[in-house]
C-alpha atoms as a PDB file:
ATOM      1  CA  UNK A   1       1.177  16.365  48.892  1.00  0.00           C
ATOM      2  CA  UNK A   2       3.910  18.172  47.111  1.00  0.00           C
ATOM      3  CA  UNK A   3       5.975  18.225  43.812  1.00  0.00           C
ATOM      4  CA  UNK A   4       9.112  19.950  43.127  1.00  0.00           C
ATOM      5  CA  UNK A   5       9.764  20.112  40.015  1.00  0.00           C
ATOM      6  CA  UNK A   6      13.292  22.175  40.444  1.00  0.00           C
ATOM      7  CA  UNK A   7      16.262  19.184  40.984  1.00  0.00           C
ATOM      8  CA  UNK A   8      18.574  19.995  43.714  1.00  0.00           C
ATOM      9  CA  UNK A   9      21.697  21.715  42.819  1.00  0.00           C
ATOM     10  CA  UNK A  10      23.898  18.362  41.416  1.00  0.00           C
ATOM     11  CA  UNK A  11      27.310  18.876  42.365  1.00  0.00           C
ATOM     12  CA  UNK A  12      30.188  16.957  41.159  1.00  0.00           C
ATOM     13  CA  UNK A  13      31.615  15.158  43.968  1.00  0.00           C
ATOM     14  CA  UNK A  14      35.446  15.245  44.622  1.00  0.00           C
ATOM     15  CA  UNK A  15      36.221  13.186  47.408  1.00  0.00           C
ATOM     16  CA  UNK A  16      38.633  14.716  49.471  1.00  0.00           C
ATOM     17  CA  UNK A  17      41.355  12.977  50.667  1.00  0.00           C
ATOM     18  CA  UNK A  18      41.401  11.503  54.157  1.00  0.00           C
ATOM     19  CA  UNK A  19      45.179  11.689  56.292  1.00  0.00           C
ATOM     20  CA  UNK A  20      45.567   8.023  57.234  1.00  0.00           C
ATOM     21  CA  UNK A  21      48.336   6.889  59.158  1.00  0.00           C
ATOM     22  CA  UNK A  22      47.991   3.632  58.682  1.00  0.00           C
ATOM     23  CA  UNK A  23      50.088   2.271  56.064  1.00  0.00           C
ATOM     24  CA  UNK A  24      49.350  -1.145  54.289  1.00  0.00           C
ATOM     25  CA  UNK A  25      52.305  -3.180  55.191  1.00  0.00           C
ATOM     26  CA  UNK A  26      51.340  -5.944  51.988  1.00  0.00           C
ATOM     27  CA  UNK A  27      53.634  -3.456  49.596  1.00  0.00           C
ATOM     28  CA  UNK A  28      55.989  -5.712  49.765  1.00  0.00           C
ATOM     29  CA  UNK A  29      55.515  -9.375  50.336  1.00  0.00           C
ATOM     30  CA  UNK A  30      59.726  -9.584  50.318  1.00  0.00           C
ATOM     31  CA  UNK A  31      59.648 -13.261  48.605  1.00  0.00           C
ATOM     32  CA  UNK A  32      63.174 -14.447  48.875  1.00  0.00           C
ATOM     33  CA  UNK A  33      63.745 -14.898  44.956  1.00  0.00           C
ATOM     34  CA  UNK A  34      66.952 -16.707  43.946  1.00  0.00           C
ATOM     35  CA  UNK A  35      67.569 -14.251  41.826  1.00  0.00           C
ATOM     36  CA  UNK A  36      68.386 -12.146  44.448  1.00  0.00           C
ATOM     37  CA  UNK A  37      70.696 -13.933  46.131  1.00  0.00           C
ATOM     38  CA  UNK A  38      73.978 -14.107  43.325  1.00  0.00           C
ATOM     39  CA  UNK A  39      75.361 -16.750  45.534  1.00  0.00           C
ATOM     40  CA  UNK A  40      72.451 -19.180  45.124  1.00  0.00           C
ATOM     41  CA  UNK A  41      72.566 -18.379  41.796  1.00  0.00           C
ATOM     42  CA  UNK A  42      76.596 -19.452  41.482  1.00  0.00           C
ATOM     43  CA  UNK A  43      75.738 -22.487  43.276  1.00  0.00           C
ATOM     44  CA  UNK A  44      72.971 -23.577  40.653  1.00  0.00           C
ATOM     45  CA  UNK A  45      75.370 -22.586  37.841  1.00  0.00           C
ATOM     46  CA  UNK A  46      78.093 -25.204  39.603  1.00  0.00           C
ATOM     47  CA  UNK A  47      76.083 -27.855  40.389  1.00  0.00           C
ATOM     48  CA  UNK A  48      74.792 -27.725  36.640  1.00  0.00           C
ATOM     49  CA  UNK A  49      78.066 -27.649  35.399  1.00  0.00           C
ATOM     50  CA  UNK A  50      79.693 -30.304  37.612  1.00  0.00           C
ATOM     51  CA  UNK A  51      76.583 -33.159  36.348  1.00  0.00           C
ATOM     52  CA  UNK A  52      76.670 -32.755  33.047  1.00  0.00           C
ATOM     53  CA  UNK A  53      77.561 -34.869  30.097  1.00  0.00           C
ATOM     54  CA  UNK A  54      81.522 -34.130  29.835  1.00  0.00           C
ATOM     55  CA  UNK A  55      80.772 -35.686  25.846  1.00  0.00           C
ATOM     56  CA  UNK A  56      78.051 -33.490  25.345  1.00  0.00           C
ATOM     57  CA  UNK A  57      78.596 -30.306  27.620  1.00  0.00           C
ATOM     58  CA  UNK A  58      75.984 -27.685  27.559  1.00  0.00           C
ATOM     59  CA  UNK A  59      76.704 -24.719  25.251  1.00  0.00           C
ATOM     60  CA  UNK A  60      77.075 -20.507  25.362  1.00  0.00           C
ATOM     61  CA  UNK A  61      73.534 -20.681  23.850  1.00  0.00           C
ATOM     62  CA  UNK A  62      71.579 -23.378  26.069  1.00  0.00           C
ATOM     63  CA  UNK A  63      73.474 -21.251  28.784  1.00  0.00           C
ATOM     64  CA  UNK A  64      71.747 -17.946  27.718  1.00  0.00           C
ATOM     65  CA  UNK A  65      68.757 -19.572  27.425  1.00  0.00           C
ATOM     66  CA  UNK A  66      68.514 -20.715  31.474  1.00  0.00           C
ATOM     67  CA  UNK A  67      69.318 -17.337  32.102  1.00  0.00           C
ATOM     68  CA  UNK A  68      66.353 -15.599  30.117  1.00  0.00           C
ATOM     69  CA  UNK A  69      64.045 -18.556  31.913  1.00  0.00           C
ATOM     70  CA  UNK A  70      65.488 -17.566  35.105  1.00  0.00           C
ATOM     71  CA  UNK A  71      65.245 -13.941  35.131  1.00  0.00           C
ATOM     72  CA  UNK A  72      61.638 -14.355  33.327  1.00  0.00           C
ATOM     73  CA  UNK A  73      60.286 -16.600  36.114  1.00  0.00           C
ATOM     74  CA  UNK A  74      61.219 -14.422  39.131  1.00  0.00           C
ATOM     75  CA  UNK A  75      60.089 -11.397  37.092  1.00  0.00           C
ATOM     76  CA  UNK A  76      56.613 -12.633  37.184  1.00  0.00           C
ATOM     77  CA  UNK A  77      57.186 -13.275  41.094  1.00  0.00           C
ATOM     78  CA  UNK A  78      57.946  -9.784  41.620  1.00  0.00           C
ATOM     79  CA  UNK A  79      54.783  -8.597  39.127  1.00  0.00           C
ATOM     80  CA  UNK A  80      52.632 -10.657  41.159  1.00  0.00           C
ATOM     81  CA  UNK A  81      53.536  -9.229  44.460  1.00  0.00           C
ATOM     82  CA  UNK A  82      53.328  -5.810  42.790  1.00  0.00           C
ATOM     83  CA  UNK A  83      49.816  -6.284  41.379  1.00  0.00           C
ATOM     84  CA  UNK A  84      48.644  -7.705  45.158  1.00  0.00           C
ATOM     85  CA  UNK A  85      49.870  -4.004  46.357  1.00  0.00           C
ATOM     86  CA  UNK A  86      47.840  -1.939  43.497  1.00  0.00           C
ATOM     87  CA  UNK A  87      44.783  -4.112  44.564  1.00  0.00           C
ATOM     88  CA  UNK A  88      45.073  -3.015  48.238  1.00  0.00           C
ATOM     89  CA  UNK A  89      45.580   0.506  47.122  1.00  0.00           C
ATOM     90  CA  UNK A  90      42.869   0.452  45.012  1.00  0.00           C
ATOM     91  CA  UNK A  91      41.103  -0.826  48.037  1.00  0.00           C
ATOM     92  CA  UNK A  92      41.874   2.042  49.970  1.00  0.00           C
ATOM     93  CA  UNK A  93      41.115   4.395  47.339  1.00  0.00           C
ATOM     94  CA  UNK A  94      37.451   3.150  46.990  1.00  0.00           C
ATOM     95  CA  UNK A  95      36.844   3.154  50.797  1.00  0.00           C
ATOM     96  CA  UNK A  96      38.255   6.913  51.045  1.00  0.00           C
ATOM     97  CA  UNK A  97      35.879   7.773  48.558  1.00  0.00           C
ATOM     98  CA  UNK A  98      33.181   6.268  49.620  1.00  0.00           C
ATOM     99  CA  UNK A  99      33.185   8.459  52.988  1.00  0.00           C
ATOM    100  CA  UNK A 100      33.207  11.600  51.503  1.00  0.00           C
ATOM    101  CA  UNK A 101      29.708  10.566  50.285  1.00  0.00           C
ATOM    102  CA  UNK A 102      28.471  10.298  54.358  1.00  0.00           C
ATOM    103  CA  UNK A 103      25.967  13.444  55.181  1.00  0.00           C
ATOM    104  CA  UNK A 104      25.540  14.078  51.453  1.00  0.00           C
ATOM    105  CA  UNK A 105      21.834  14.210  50.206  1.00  0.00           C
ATOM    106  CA  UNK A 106      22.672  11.310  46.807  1.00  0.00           C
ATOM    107  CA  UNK A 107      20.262   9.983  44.285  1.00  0.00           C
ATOM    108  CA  UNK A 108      20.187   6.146  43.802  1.00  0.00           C
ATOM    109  CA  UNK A 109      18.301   4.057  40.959  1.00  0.00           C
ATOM    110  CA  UNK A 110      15.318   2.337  42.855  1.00  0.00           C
ATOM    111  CA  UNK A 111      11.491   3.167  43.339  1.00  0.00           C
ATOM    112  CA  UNK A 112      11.835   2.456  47.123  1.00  0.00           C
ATOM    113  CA  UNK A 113      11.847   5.320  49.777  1.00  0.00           C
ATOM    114  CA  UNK A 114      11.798   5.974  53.185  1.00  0.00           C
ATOM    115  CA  UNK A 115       9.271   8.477  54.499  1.00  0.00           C
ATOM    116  CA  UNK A 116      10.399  10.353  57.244  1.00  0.00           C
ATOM    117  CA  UNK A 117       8.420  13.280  57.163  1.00  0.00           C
ATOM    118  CA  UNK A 118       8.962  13.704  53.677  1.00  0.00           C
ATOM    119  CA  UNK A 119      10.001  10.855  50.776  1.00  0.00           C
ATOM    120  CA  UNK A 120      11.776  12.173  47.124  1.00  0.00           C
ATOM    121  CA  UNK A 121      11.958  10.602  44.102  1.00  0.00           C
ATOM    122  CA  UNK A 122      13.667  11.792  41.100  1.00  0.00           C
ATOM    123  CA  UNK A 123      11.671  10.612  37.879  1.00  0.00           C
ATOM    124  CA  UNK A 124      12.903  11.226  34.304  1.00  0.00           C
ATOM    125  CA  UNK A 125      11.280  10.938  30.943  1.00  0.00           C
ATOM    126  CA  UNK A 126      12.354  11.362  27.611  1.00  0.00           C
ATOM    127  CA  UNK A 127       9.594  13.382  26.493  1.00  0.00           C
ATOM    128  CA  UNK A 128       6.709  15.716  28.280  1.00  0.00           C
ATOM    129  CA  UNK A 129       4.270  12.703  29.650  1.00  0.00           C
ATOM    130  CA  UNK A 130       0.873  12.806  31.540  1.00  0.00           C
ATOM    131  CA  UNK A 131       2.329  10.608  34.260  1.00  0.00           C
ATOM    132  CA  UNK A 132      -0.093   8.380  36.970  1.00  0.00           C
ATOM    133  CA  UNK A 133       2.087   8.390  39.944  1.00  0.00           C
ATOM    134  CA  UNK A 134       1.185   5.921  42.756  1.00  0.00           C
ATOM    135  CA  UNK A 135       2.496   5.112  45.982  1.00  0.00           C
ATOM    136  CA  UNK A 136       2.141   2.316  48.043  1.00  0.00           C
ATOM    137  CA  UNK A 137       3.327   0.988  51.891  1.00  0.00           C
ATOM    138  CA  UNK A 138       5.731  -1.929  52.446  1.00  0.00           C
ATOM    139  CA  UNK A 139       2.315  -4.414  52.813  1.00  0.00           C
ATOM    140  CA  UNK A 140       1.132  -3.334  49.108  1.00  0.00           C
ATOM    141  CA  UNK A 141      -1.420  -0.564  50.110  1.00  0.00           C
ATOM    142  CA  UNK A 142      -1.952   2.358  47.937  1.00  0.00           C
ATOM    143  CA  UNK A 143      -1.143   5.057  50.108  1.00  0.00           C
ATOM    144  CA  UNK A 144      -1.388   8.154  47.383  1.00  0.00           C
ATOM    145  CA  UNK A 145      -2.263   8.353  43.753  1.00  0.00           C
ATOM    146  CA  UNK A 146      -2.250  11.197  41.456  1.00  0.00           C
ATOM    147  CA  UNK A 147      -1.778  12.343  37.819  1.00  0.00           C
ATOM    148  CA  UNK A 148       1.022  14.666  37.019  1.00  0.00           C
ATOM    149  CA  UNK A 149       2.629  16.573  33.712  1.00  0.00           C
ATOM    150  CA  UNK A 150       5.899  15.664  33.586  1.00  0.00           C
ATOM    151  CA  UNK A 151       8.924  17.881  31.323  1.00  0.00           C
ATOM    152  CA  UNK A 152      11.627  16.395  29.444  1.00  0.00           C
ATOM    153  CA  UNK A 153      14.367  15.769  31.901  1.00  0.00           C
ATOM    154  CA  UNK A 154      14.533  15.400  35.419  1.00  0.00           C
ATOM    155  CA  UNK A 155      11.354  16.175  38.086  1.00  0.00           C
ATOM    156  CA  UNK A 156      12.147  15.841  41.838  1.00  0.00           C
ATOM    157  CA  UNK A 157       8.963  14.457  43.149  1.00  0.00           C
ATOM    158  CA  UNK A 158       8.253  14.800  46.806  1.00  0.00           C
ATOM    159  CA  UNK A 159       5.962  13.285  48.557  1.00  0.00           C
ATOM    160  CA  UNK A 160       4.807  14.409  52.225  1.00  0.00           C
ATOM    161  CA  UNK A 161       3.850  11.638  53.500  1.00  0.00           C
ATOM    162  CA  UNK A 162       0.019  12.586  53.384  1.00  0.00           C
ATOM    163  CA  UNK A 163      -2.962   9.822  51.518  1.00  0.00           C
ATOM    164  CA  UNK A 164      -5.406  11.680  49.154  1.00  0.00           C
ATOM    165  CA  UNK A 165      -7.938  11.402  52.377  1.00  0.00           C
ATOM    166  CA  UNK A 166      -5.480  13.586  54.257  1.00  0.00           C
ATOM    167  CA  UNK A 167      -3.969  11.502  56.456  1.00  0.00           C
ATOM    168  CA  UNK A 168      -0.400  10.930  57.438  1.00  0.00           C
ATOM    169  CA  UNK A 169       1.060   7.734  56.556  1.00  0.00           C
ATOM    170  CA  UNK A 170       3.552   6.202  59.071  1.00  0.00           C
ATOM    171  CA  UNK A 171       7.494   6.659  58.781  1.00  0.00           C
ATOM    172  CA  UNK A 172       8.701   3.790  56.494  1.00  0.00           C
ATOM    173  CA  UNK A 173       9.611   2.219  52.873  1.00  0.00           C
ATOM    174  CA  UNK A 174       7.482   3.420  50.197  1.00  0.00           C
ATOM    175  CA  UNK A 175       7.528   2.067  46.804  1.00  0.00           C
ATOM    176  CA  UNK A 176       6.490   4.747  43.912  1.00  0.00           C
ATOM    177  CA  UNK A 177       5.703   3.543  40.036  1.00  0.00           C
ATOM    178  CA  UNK A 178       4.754   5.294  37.454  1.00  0.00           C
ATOM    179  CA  UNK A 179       2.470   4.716  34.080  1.00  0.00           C
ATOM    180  CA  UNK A 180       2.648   7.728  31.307  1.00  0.00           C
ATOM    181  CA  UNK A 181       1.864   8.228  28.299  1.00  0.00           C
ATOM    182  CA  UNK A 182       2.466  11.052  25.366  1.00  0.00           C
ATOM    183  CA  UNK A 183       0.253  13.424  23.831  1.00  0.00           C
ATOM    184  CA  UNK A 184      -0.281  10.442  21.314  1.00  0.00           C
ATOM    185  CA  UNK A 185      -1.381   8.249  23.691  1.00  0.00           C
ATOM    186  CA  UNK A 186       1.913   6.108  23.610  1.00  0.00           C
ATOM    187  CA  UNK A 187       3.185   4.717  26.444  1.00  0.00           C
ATOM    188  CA  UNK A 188       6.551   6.409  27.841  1.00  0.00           C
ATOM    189  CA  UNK A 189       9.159   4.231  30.202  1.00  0.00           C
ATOM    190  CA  UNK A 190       9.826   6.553  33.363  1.00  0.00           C
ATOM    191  CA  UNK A 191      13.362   6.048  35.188  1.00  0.00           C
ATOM    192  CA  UNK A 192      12.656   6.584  38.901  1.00  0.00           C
ATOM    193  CA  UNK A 193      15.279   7.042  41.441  1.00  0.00           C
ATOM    194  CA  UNK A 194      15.498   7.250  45.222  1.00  0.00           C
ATOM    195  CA  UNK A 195      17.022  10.224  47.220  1.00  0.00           C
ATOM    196  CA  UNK A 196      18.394  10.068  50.186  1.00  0.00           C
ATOM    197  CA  UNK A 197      21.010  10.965  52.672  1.00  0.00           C
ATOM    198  CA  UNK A 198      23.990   8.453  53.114  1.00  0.00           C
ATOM    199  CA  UNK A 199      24.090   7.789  56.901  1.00  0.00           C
ATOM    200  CA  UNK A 200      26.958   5.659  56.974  1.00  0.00           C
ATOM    201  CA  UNK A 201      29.712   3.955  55.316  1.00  0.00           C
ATOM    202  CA  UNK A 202      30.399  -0.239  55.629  1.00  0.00           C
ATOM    203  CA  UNK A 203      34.646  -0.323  55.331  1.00  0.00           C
ATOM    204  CA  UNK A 204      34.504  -3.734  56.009  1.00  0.00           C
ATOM    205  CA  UNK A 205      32.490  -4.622  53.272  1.00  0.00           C
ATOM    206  CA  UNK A 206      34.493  -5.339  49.628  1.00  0.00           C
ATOM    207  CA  UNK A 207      33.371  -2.848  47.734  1.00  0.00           C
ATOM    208  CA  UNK A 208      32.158  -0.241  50.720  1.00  0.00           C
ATOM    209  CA  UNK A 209      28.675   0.058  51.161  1.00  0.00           C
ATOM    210  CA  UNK A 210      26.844   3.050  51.698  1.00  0.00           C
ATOM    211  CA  UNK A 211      23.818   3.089  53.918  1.00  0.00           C
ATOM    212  CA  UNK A 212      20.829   5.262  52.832  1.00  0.00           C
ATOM    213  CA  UNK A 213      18.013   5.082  55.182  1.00  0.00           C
ATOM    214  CA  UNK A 214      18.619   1.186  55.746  1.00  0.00           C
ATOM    215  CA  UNK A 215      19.469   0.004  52.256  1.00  0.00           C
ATOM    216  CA  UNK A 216      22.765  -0.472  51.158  1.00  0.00           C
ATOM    217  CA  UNK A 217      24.452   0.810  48.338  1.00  0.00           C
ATOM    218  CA  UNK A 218      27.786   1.115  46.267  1.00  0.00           C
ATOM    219  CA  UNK A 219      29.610   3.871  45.286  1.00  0.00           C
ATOM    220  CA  UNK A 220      28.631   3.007  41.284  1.00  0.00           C
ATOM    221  CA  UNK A 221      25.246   2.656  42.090  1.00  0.00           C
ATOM    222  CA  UNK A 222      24.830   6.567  42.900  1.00  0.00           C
ATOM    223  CA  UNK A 223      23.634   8.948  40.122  1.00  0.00           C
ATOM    224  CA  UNK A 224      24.053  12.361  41.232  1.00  0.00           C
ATOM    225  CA  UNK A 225      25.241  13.601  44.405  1.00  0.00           C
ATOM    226  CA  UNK A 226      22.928  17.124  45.345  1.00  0.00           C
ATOM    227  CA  UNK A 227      23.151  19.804  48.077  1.00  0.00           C
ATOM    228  CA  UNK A 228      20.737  22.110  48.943  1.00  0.00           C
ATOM    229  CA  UNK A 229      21.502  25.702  47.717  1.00  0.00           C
ATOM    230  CA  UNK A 230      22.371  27.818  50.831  1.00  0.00           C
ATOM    231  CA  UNK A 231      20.075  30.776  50.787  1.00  0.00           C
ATOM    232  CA  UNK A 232      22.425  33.886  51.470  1.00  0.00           C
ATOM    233  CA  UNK A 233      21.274  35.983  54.599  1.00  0.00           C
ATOM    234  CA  UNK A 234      22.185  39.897  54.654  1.00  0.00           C
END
């Protein structure tokens, strides 16, 4: 059994931007408005003025008036089909970001891991905390328990797969919680979070889902993204 108490160096993640070929062909949905065609438009204008009321013909103002209605209604055509094509570039957007997250080690809210030879969690508290940490399989047995000090802040807590008998405890989910308490003796909520690396990205999913040791996840879900510091070599 192992803690680490030193977080991985977070690194603010800038997803870089992926050459795609393939470009979305909704941009424009090309509706035939009538105000595009002036000669649809003089026929209207005609028709109008050929069946109406020779007593009572229409005036410049009632005129003026179609035209603002006109020119308003196929305005809101043309916004529509315009707000369709932000949506799919949005689309795009999201799904480009999300694979720059694939290989990346990421921290997720959640108290389940996967142990494969090793299991993190990240647990913060808002003050220093004698913390009871357990640990138990995907069939509710406690496979390790211990009491920890735990600093203001962030603690990555590792666990190495091993029971307090010693023995090694079989690849798979893990679920960690966590009861502290202050130097007072009050109670003290702990945030826990699961680490991971993302092993693959679902495009086909709306939004993308990121896969992290078989659960799923989305982009807003992840807290910090971390990579190991690379140790220089002379």
């Amino acid at each position: 059994m192992s803690v680490d108490a030193t977080m991985p160096t977070a690194v603010v993640s800038t997803p870089s931007s992926t050459s795609s070929t393939s470009q979305s062909t909704t941009a424009s949905t090309a509706t035939a408005g009538i105000a595009d065609n002036f000669q649809t438009f003089l026929t209207l204008l005609t028709t109008q003025l050929q069946h109406q009321n020779p007593l009572d013909p229409l005036d410049t103002n009632q005129f003026t008036a179609q035209l603002v209605q006109f020119a308003g209604v196929e305005q809101q055509l043309k916004s529509n089909d315009q707000l369709k094509s932000l949506i799919d570039l949005q689309k795009t957007a999201q799904a480009t970001a999300a694979l720059a997250y694939v290989g990346n080690t990421v921290a997720v809210d959640g108290s389940t891991g996967q142990l494969n030879g090793s299991a993190t969690w990240n647990l913060k508290a808002d003050t220093a905390a004698n913390a009871t940490v357990t640990i138990t399989s995907s069939t509710g047995q406690t496979a390790y328990s211990g009491t920890y000090n735990l600093n203001p802040g962030n603690t990555s807590f590792v666990w190495d797969g091993k029971g307090n008998d010693g023995s090694q405890w079989p690849a798979g989910a893990y679920k960690l919680t966590t009861t502290a308490k202050d130097t007072s003796g009050n109670a003290v909520a702990i945030t826990t979070e699961t680490q991971g690396v993302v092993d693959s990205v679902d495009l086909t999913a709306t939004p993308a889902l990121l896969s992290i040791a078989g659960q799923t996840y989305t982009t807003d879900q992840i807290k910090r993204v971390m990579r190991p510091s690379s140790s220089s070599s002379s």
